[in-house]
Protein backbone atom coordinates (compact mmCIF):
# COMPACT_ATOMS: atom_id res chain seq x y z
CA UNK A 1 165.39 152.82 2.34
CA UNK A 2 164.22 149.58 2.86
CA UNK A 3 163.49 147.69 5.68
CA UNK A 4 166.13 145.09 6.82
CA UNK A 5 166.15 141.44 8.68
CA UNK A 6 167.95 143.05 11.49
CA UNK A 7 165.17 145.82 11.78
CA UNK A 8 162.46 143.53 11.50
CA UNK A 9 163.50 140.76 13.55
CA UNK A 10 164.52 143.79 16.54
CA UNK A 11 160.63 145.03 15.86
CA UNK A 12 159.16 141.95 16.33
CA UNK A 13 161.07 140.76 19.78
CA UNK A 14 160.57 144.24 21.17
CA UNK A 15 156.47 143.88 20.05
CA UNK A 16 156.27 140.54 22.01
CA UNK A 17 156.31 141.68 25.01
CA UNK A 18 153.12 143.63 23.90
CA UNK A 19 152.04 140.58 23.10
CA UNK A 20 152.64 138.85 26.45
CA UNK A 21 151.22 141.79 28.06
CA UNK A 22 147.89 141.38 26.25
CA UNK A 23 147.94 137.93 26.88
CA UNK A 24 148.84 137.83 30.77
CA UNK A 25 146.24 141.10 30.98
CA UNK A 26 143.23 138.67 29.76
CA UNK A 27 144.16 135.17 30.50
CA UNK A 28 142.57 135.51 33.92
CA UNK A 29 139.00 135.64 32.44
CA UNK A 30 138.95 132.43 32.05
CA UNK A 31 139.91 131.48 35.19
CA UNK A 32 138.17 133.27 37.89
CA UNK A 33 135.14 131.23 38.36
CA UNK A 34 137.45 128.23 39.32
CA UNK A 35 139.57 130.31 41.36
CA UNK A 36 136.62 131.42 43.60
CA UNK A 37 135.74 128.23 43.79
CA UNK A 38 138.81 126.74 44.80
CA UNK A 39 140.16 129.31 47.05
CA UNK A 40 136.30 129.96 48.41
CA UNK A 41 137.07 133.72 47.51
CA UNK A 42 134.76 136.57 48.41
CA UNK A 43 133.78 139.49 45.97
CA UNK A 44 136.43 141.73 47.71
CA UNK A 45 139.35 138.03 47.48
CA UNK A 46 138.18 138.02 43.83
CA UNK A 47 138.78 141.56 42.97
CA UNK A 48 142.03 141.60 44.85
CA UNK A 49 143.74 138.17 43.07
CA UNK A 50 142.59 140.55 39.92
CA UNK A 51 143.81 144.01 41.08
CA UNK A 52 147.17 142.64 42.45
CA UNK A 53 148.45 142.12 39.24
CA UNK A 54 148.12 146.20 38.52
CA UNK A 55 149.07 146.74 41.58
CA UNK A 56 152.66 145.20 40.20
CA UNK A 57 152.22 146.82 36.74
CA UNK A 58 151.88 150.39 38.26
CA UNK A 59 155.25 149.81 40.09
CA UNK A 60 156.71 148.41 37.08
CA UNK A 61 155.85 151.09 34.92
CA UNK A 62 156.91 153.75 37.49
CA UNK A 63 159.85 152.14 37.57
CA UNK A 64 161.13 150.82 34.48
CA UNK A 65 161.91 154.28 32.59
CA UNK A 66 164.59 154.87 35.42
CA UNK A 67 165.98 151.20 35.23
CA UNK A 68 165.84 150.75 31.57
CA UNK A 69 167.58 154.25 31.27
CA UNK A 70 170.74 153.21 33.74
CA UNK A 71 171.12 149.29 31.91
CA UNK A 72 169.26 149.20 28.38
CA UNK A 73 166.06 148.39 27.48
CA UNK A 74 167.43 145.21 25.66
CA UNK A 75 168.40 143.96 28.95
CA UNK A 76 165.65 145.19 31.22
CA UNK A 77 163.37 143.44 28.97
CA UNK A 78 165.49 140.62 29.67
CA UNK A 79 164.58 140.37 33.34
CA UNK A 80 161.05 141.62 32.23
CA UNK A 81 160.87 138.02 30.35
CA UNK A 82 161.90 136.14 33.25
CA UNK A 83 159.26 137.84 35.63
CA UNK A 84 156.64 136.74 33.42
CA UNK A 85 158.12 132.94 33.21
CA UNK A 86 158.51 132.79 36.94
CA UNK A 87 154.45 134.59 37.01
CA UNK A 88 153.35 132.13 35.06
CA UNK A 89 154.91 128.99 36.52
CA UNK A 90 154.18 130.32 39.93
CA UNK A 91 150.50 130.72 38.71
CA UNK A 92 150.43 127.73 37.80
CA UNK A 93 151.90 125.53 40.28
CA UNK A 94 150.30 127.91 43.05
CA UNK A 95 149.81 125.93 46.46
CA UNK A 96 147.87 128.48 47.96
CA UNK A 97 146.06 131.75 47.20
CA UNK A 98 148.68 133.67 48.75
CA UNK A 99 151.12 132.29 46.60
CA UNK A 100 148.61 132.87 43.63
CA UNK A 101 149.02 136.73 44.63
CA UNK A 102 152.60 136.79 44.87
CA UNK A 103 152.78 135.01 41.07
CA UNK A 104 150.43 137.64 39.80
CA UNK A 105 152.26 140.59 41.94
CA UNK A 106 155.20 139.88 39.94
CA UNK A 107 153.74 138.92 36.76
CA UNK A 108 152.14 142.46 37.20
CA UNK A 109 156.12 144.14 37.62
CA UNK A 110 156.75 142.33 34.28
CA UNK A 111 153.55 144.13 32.52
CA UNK A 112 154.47 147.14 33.76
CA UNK A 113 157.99 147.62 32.68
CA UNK A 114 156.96 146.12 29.14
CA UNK A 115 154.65 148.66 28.70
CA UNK A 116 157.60 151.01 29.25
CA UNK A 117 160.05 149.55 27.83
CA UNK A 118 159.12 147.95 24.93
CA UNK A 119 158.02 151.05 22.74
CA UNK A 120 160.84 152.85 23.91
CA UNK A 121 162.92 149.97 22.48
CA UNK A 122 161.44 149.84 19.39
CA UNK A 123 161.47 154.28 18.80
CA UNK A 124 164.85 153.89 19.67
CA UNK A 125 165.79 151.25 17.11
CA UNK A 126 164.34 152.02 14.04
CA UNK A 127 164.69 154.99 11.51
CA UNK A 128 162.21 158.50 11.67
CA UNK A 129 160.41 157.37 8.22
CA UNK A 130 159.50 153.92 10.06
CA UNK A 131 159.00 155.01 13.86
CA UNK A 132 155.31 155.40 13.85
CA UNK A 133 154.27 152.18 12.69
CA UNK A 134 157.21 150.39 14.01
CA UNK A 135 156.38 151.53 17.45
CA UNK A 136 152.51 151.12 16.33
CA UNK A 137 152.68 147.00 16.43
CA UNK A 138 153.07 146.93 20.13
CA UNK A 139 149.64 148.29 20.58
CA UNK A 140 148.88 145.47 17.62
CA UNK A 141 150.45 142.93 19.59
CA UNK A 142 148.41 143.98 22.96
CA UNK A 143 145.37 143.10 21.23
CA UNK A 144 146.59 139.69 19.47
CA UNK A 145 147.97 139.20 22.96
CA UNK A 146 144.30 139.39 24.27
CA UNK A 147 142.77 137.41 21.69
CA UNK A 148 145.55 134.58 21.92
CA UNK A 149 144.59 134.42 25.60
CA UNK A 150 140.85 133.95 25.05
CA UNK A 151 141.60 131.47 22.50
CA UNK A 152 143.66 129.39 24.88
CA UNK A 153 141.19 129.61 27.84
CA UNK A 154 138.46 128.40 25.09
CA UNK A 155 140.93 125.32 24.07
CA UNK A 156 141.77 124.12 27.21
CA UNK A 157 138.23 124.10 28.50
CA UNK A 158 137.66 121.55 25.47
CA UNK A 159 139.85 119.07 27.04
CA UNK A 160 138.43 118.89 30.51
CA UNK A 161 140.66 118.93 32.89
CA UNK A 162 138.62 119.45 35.80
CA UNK A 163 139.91 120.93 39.08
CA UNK A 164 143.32 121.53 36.99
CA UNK A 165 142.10 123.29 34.62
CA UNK A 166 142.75 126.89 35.07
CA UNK A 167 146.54 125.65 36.34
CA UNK A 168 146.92 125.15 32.88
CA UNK A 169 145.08 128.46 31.92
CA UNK A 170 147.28 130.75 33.62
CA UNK A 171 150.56 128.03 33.42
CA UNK A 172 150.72 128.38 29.74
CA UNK A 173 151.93 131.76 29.37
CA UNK A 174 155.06 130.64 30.78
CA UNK A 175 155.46 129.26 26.71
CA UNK A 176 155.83 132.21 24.77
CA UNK A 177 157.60 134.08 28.04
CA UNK A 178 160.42 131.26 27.05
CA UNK A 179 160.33 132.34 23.60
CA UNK A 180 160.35 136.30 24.27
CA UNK A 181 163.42 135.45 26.62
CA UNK A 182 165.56 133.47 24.60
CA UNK A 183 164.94 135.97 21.35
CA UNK A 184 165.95 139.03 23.31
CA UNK A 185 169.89 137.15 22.97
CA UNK A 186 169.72 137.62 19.55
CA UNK A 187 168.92 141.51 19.43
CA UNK A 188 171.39 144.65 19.93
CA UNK A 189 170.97 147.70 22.49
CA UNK A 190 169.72 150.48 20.76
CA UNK A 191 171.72 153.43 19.63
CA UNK A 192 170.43 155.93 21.48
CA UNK A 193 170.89 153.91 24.83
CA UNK A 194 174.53 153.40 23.27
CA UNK A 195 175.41 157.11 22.80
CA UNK A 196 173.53 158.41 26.59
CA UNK A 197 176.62 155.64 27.83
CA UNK A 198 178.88 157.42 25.56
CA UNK A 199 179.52 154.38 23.32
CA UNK A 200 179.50 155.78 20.60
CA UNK A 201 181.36 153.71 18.47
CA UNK A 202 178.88 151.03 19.07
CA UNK A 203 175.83 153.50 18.24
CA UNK A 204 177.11 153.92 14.82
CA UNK A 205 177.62 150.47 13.90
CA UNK A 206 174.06 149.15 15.53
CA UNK A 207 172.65 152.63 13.50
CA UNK A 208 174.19 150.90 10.16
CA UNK A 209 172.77 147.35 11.01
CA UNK A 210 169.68 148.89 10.74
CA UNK A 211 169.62 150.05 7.69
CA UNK A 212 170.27 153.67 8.12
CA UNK A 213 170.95 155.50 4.61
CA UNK A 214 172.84 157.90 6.60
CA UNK A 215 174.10 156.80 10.23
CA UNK A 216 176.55 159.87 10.53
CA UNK A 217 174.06 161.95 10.46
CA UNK A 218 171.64 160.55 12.54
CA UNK A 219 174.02 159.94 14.99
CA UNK A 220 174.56 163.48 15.31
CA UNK A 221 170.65 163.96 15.73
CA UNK A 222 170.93 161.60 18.28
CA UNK A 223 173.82 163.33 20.50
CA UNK A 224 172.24 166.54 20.20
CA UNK A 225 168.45 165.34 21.12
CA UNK A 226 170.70 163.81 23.84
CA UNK A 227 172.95 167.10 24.87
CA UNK A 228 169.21 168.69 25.04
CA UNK A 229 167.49 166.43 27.34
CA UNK A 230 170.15 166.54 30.06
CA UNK A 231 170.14 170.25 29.90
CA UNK A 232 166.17 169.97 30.46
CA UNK A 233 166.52 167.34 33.22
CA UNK A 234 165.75 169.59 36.43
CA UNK A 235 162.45 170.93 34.81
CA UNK A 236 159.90 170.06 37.27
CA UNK A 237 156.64 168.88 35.27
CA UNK A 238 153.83 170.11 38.08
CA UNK A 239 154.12 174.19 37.55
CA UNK A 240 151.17 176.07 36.65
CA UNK A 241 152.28 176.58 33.21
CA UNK A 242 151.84 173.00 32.27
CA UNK A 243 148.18 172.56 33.90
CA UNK A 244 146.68 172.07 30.92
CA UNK A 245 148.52 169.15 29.18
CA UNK A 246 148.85 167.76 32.96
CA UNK A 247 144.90 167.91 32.73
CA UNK A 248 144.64 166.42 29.72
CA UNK A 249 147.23 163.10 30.28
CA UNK A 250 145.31 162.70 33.44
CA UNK A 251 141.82 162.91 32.66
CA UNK A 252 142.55 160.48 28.95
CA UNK A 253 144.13 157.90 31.61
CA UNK A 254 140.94 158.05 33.92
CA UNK A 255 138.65 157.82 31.21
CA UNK A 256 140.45 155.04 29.47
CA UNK A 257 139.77 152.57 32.26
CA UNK A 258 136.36 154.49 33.25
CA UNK A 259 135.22 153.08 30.11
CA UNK A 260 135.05 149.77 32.14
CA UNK A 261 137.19 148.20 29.18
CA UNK A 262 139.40 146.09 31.50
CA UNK A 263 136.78 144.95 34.06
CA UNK A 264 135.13 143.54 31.12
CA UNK A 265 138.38 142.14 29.72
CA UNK A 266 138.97 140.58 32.89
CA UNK A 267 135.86 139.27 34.07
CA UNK A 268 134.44 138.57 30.72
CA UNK A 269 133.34 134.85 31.58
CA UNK A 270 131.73 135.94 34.49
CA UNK A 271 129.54 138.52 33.18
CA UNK A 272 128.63 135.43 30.21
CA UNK A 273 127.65 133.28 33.26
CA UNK A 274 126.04 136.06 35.08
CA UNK A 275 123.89 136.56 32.01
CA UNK A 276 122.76 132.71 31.48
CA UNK A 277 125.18 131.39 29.19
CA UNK A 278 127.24 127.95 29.71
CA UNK A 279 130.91 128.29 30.54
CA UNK A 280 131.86 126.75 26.81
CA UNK A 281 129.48 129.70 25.15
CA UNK A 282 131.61 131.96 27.20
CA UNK A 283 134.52 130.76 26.33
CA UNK A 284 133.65 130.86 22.34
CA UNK A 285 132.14 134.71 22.25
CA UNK A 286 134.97 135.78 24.37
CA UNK A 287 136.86 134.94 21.13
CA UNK A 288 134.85 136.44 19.30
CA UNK A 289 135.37 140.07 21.29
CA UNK A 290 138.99 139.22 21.35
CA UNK A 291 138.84 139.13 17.39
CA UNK A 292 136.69 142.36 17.27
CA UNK A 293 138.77 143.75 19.77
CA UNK A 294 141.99 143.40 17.17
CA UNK A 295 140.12 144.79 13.76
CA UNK A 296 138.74 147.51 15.52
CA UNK A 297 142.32 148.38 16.45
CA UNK A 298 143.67 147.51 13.02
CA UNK A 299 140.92 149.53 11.29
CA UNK A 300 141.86 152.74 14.12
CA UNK A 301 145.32 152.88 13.10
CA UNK A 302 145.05 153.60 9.35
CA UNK A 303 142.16 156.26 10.39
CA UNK A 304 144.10 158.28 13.06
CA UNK A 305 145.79 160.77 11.15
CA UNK A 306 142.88 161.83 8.97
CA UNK A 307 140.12 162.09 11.11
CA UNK A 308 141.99 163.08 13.95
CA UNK A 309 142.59 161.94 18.08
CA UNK A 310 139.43 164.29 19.16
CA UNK A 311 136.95 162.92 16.60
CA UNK A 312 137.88 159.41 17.22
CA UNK A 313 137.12 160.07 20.80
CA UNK A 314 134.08 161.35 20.31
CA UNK A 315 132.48 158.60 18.18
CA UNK A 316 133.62 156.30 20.44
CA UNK A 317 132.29 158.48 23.98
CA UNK A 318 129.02 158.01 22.00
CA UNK A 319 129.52 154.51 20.57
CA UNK A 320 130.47 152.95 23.82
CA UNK A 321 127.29 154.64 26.14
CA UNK A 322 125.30 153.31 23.95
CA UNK A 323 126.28 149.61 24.14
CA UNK A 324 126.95 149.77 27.91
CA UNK A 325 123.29 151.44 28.51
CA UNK A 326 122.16 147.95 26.64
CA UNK A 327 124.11 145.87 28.76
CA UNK A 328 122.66 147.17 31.75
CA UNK A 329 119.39 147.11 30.57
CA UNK A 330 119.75 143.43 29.96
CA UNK A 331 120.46 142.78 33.19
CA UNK A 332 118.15 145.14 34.83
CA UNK A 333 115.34 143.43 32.89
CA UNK A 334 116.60 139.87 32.78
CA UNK A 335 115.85 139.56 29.43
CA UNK A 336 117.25 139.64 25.46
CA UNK A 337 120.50 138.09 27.01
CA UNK A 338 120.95 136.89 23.33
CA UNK A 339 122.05 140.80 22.80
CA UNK A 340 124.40 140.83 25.23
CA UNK A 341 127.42 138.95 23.33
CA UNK A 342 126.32 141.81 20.32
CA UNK A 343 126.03 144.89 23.01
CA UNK A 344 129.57 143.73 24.48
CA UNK A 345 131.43 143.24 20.55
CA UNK A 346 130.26 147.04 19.91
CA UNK A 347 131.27 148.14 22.82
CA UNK A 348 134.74 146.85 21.95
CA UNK A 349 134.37 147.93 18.61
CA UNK A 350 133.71 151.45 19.85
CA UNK A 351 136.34 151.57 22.21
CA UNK A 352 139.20 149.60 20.34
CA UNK A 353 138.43 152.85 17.61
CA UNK A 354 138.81 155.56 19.95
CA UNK A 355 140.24 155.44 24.06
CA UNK A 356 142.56 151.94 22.65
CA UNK A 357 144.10 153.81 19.77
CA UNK A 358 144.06 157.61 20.95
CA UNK A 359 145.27 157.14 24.70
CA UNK A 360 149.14 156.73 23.97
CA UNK A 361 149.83 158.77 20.74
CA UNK A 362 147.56 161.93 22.92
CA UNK A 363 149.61 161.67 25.68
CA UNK A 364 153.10 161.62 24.07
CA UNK A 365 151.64 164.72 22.09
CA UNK A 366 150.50 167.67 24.84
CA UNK A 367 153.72 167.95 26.15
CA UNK A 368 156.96 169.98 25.59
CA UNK A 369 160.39 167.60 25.05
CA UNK A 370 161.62 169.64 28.20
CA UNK A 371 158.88 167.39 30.47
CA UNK A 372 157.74 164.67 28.11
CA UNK A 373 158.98 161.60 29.44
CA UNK A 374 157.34 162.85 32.94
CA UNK A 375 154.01 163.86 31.53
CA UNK A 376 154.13 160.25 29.93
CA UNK A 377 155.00 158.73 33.28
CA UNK A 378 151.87 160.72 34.96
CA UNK A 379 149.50 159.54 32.03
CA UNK A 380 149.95 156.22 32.42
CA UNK A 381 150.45 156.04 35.84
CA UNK A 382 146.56 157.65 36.38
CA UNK A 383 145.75 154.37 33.81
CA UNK A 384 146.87 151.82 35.50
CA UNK A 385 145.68 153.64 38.91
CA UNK A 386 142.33 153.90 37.77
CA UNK A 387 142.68 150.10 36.58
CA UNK A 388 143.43 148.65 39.51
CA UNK A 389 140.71 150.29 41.22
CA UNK A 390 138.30 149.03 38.83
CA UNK A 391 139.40 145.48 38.85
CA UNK A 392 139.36 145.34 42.63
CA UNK A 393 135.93 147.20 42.93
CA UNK A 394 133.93 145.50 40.08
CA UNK A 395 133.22 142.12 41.65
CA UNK A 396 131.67 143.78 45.15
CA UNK A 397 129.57 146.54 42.90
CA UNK A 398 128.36 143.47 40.30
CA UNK A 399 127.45 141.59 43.63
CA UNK A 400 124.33 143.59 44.19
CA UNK A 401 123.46 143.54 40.60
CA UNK A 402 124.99 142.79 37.78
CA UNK A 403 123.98 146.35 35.98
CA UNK A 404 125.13 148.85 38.32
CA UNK A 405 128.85 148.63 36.71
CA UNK A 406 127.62 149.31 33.69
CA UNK A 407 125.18 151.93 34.47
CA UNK A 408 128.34 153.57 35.82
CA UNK A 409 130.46 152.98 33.07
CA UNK A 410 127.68 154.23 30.37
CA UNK A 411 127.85 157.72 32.79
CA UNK A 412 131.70 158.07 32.57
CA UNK A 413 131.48 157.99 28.78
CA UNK A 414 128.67 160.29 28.85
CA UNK A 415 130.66 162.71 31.03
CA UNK A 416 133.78 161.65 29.10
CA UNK A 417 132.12 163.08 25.52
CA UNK A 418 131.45 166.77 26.97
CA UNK A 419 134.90 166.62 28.52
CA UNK A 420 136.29 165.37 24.80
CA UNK A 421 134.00 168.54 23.03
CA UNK A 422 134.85 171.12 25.60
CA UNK A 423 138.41 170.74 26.89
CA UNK A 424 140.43 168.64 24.11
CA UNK A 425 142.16 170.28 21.38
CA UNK A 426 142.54 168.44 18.13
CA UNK A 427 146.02 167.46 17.69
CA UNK A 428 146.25 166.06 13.90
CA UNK A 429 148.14 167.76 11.86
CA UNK A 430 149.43 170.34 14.39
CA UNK A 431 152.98 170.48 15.29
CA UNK A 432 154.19 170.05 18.67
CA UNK A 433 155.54 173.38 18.94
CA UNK A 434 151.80 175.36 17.54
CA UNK A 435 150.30 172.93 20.58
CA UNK A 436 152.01 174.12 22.72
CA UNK A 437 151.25 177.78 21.82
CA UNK A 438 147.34 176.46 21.66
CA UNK A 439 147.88 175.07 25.85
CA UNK A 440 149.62 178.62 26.90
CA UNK A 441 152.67 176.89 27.00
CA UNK A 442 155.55 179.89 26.55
C-alpha cells in the first residue's frame, strides 16, 4: 500500500492545526514585555493575559470530543480555524486589555479543541499500517508551530515598529489561520465519523479515496469497533478498579507542566531580559530553543519504541533537574548568565526527549477501550489545569526572584524521577490487554 495525494494532503490539513497551536501557544513570548508596558500590567495582570488563553483551551478540549463527535471533526475544525482568525485579529487590533483577554479567551477555545480534534481526525483517516506516524506529525507540527512563532517575534523586532510592534506579533497568526481554514474545504469527513451517522455508503467510498487495499473489510472493523463502544458507553471511568491508570494519566499531566516547560515557553524573553541580555539577543536564542525544541522531538520519535515510555522519562526527570538547578543558580548568583541560553537549550533538549514525546502515546495506553476516550479526557484535562496555573503564577513567584521558579521546577522533576522508577510500568512492547492485567484491571 502506498500512500496517496488524498491521504497526504488530509494529513497535512489535519497537522496544521498542530501547527497553529504551537504557534499561538508561543507567540506571546515575544510580546509580554510590551504588553506590561502598555497596559501598565502587574505580575498577577501579566500572568492572567497569559493564563486566560488556557483557561479557553481547557474548555475547548473538554469540550470538543462531545462536539466533534455530534458534527465531524472536519467541520469542528472548521469553526476551530475561525476562532483562531478572529483570536488573532482581535489580538491584534485590541483597544483595550480587556479586549486583549477576550481575543486570547477564544483563541484559547480554538487550541483546545485542536488538540482534540485534530489527532482524532487524522487516526480516523488514515490506514492501521500508517496511524502511528500519521497521527505522530501533529506533535511535529506543535513544535514547528513553536519555532515558527519565535522566528516571527525575532523578524518583526528587526523592523522596528515601535509601540506597534507586538500588534503585529500576535496579529500575524491570523495568516496561516486563513490558510488552515480555507484547506479544511478541500478535505472529506472521516469514515469512522461517517459510519457512527450511519452513512455508510459514504464511509466506504472516503475508505477507498484513501487508499485502502481492502475498504470492505475495514469497514467492517470499523462498525464493529463502533457496535462495541456504544455498548461500553455507560462505564463510568472513576471506580476503584481503574485507580491505577487514573493515577498514572493524572500524575504524567501534572508533571508535564511541573516541568515548568510552558512558563518558559511563554515567558522566554523575559527570563533573557531578566538575565541581562538585550531584547534582539532574546529574540535570536529563543530561536535557537525553538530549533532544539523540534530535533529533540524528531530524534524522540524514532527512539520511543525501543527504549521504551519509562526510560525516556527517566533520562529526561534527570536531564531536566539538572539544567533547571543551573538556571537557578545563575540567577541566585548573578553570574555565568552566558550559560543560561546553554542551561535553557538542554533543558529543552531533555524534555522535548521524554515528558513532550511520552505524555500522549502513555496516556492513550493505561486504559481499557471500555473508558479510553474518558481517561484521555482526564489526562489532558490535569495538563492544561496544571498549565494554566503555572502561567498565571510564574510572573508573581519570578517577582521576588527570578530563581525560585526554577528551584521549584528542578524539585518536581526530582520528585517526578522516583515517581517514574517506583509507580510507572513500562509499556513498550506490551499489549494493551497484558497492561491491563499488570494495573489489576479484570
Amino acid at each position: 500500500m502506498k500512500m496517496n495525494r488524498y491521504l497526504l494532503k488530509g494529513t497535512a490539513v489535519g497537522a496544521l492545526g498542530g501547527l497553529l497551536f504551537g504557534f499561538d501557544t508561543a507567540v506571546i513570548a515575544g510580546a509580554t514585555h510590551q504588553l506590561t508596558e502598555v497596559y501598565s500590567l502587574t505580575p498577577s495582570q501579566l500572568g492572567l493575559t497569559v493564563a486566560i488563553a488556557l483557561v479557553g483551551t481547557v474548555i475547548g478540549a473538554m469540550s470538543a470530543g462531545a462536539i466533534g463527535q455530534k458534527f465531524g471533526g472536519r467541520d469542528t475544525l472548521r469553526v476551530m480555524a475561525v476562532l483562531y482568525v478572529i483570536s488573532a485579529l482581535g489580538s491584534g487590533f485590541a483597544w483595550s486589555w480587556y479586549a486583549l483577554l477576550a481575543a486570547r479567551f477564544i483563541g484559547g477555545l480554538g487550541i483546545g479543541g485542536s488538540s482534540v480534534l485534530g489527532p482524532v481526525y487524522i487516526a480516523e483517516l488514515a490506514p492501521a499500517k500508517w496511524r502511528g506516524r500519521l497521527v505522530g506529525m501533529f506533535q511535529v507540527n506543535i513544535v514547528i508551530g513553536i519555532l515558527l512563532a519565535y522566528f516571527s517575534n525575532f523578524v518583526i523586532a528587526q523592523l522596528h515598529l515601535g509601540a506597534t510592534q507586538w500588534r503585529w506579533q500576535l496579529g500575524i497568526a491570523a495568516l496561516p489561520a486563513v490558510l488552515f481554514l480555507i484547506m479544511l474545504f478541500g478535505i472529506p469527513r472521516s469514515s469512522r465519523w461517517l459510519v457512527t451517522q450511519d452513512r455508510v455508503d459514504e464511509a466506504r467510498l472516503v475508505l477507498e479515496l484513501m487508499g485502502s487495499p481492502n475498504s470492505e473489510a475495514e469497514l467492517k472493523e470499523i462498525v464493529d469497533s463502533i457496535h462495541l463502544e456504544r455498548a461500553h458507553k455507560s462505564e463510568p471511568l472513576f471506580s476503584w478498579k481503574y485507580r491505577k491508570p487514573i493515577f498514572l494519566a493524572a500524575s504524567i499531566g501534572m508533571f508535564n507542566q511541573l516541568s515548568g516547560i510552558n512558563a518558559i515557553l511563554y515567558y522566554l524573553n523575559d527570563i533573557f531580559a531578566a538575565a541581562g541580555f538585550s531584547r534582539m539577543s532574546g529574540d535570536l536564542q529563543a530561536v535557537a530553543i525553538g530549533a532544539m525544541n523540534l530535533v529533540a522531538t524528531l530524534i524522540a520519535m524514532t527512539v520511543i519504541d525501543r527504549l521504551g515510555r519509562r526510560t525516556l522519562l527517566l533520562v529526561g526527570s534527570v536531564g531536566t533537574a539538572i539544567c533547571l538547578a543551573g538556571v537557578s543558580a545563575v540567577f541566585f548568583t548573578n553570574s555565568h548568565h552566558e550559560l543560561l541560553v546553554w542551561l535553557l537549550v538542554g533543558f529543552i533538549a531533555f524534555f522535548a526527549f521524554s515528558q513532550g514525546a511520552v505524555i500522549w502515546v502513555y496516556i492513550s495506553e493505561v486504559f481499557p477501550t471500555k473508558v479510553r476516550s474518558k481517561g484521555q479526557s482526564l489526562g489532558s484535562s490535569s495538563h492544561w489545569i496544571m498549565n494554566a496555573a503555572i502561567a498565571y503564577t510564574f510572573p508573581l513567584l519570578a517577582k521576588s526572584s527570578g530563581a525560585y521558579p526554577f528551584v521549584f521546577f528542578s524539585a518536581m522533576m526530582v520528585l517526578q524521577f522516583f515517581v517514574v522508577l517506583f509507580a510507572y510500568p513500562e509499556t513498550k512492547g506490551v499489549t494493551l490487554e497484558q497492561l491491563q492485567h499488570q494495573l489489576g484491571i479484570e
